[in-house]
Protein backbone atom coordinates (compact mmCIF):
# COMPACT_ATOMS: atom_id res chain seq x y z
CA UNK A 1 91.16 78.87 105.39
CA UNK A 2 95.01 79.39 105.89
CA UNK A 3 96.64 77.50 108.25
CA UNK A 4 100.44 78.46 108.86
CA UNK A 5 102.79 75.31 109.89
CA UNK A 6 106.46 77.27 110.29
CA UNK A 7 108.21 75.19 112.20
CA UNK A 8 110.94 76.85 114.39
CA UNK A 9 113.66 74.26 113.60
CA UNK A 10 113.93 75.18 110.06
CA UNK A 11 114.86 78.65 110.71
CA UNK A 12 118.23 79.94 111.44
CA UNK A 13 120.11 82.94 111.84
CA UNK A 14 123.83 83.42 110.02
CA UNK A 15 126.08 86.03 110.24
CA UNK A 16 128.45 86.56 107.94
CA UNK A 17 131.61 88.89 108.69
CA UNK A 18 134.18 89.63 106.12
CA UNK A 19 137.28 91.33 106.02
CA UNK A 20 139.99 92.17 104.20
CA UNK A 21 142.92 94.25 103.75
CA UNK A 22 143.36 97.94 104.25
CA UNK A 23 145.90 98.87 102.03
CA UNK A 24 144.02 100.33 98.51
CA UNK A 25 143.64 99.03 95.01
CA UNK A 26 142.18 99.86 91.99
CA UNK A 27 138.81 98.10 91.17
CA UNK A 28 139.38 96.65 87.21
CA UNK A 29 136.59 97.43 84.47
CA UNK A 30 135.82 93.96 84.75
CA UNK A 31 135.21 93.91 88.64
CA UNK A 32 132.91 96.64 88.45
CA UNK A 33 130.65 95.52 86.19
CA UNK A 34 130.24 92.08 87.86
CA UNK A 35 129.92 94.38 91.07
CA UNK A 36 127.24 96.48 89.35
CA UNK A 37 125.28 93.21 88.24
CA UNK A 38 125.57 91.99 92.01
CA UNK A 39 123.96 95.15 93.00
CA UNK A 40 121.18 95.26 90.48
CA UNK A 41 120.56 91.72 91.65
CA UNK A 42 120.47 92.90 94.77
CA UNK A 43 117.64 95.65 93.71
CA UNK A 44 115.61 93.36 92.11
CA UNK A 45 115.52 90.86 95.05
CA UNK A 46 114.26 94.04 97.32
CA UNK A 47 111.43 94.07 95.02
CA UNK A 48 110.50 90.66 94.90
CA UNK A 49 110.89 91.26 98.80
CA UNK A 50 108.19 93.94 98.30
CA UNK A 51 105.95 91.99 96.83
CA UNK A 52 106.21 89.43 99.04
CA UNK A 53 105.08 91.86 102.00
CA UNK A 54 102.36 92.82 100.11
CA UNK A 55 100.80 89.75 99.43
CA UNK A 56 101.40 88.13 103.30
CA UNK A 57 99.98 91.81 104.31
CA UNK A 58 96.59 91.04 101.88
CA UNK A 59 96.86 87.51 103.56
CA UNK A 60 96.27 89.01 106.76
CA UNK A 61 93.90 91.98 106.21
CA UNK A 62 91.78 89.62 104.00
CA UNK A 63 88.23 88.17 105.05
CA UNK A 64 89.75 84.10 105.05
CA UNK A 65 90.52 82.48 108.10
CA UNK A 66 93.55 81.67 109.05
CA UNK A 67 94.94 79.05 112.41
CA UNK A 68 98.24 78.52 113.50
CA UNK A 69 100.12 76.51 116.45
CA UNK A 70 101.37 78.61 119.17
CA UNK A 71 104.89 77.71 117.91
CA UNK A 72 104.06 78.21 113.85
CA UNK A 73 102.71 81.88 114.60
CA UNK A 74 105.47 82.43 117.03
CA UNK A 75 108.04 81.42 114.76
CA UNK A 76 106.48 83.22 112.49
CA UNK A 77 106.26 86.65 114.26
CA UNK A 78 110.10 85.77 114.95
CA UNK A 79 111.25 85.98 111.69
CA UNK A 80 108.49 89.06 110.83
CA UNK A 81 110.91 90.76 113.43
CA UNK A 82 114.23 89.27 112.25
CA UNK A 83 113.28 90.70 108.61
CA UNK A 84 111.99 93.91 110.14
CA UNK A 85 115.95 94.14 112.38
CA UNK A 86 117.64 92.95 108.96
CA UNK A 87 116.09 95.74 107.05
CA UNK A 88 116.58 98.25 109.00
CA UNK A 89 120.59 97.18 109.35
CA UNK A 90 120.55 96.79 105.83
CA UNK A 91 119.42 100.28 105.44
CA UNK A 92 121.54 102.16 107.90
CA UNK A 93 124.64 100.05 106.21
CA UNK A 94 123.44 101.24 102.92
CA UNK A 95 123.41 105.23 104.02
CA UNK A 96 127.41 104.21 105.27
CA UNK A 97 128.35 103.12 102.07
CA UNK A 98 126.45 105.93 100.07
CA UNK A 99 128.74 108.56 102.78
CA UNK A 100 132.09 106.25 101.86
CA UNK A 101 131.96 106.25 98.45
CA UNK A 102 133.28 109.56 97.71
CA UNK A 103 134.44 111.56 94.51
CA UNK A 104 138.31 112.31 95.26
């Protein structure tokens, strides 16, 4: 038996804006390839996302029991949904940048 005890209080959302300047400079050799580490991180942090899924989705479709508070499986459902929203930004930013980066 599974019992799930989110608590709503322990959740938050943040947003994080940034911005800069618009005038254009070149990246250095050195920039980039901390910027390409960053992004592999990035990759490999989707995956362990993946994984995630599919063990909670097991969880669920398994035979074991599982209880929950109103609020716990609320909260819960609440940040299924927040993941779900994030992702799908995530994505559509991702298909902006892929358009923006172009060969001159």
């Amino acid at each position: 038996m599974y019992e799930i005890i989110a608590r709503p209080e322990n959740y938050q959302i943040d947003h994080l804006v940034n911005g800069t300047g618009t005038g254009n400079i070149e990246i250095p050799a050195k920039d980039r390839e901390d910027w390409a580490k960053e992004i592999k991180a990035f990759s490999e942090k989707i995956y362990k996302l993946a994984d995630k899924s599919k063990q909670l989705s097991e969880l669920f479709s398994g035979e074991h029991a599982i209880s929950a508070t109103p609020a716990s499986l609320k909260t819960l459902k609440i940040q299924l949904f927040t993941i779900n929203d994030r992702l799908k930004n995530a994505i559509e930013i991702a298909g902006k940048l892929e358009l923006d980066i172009v060969e001159k």
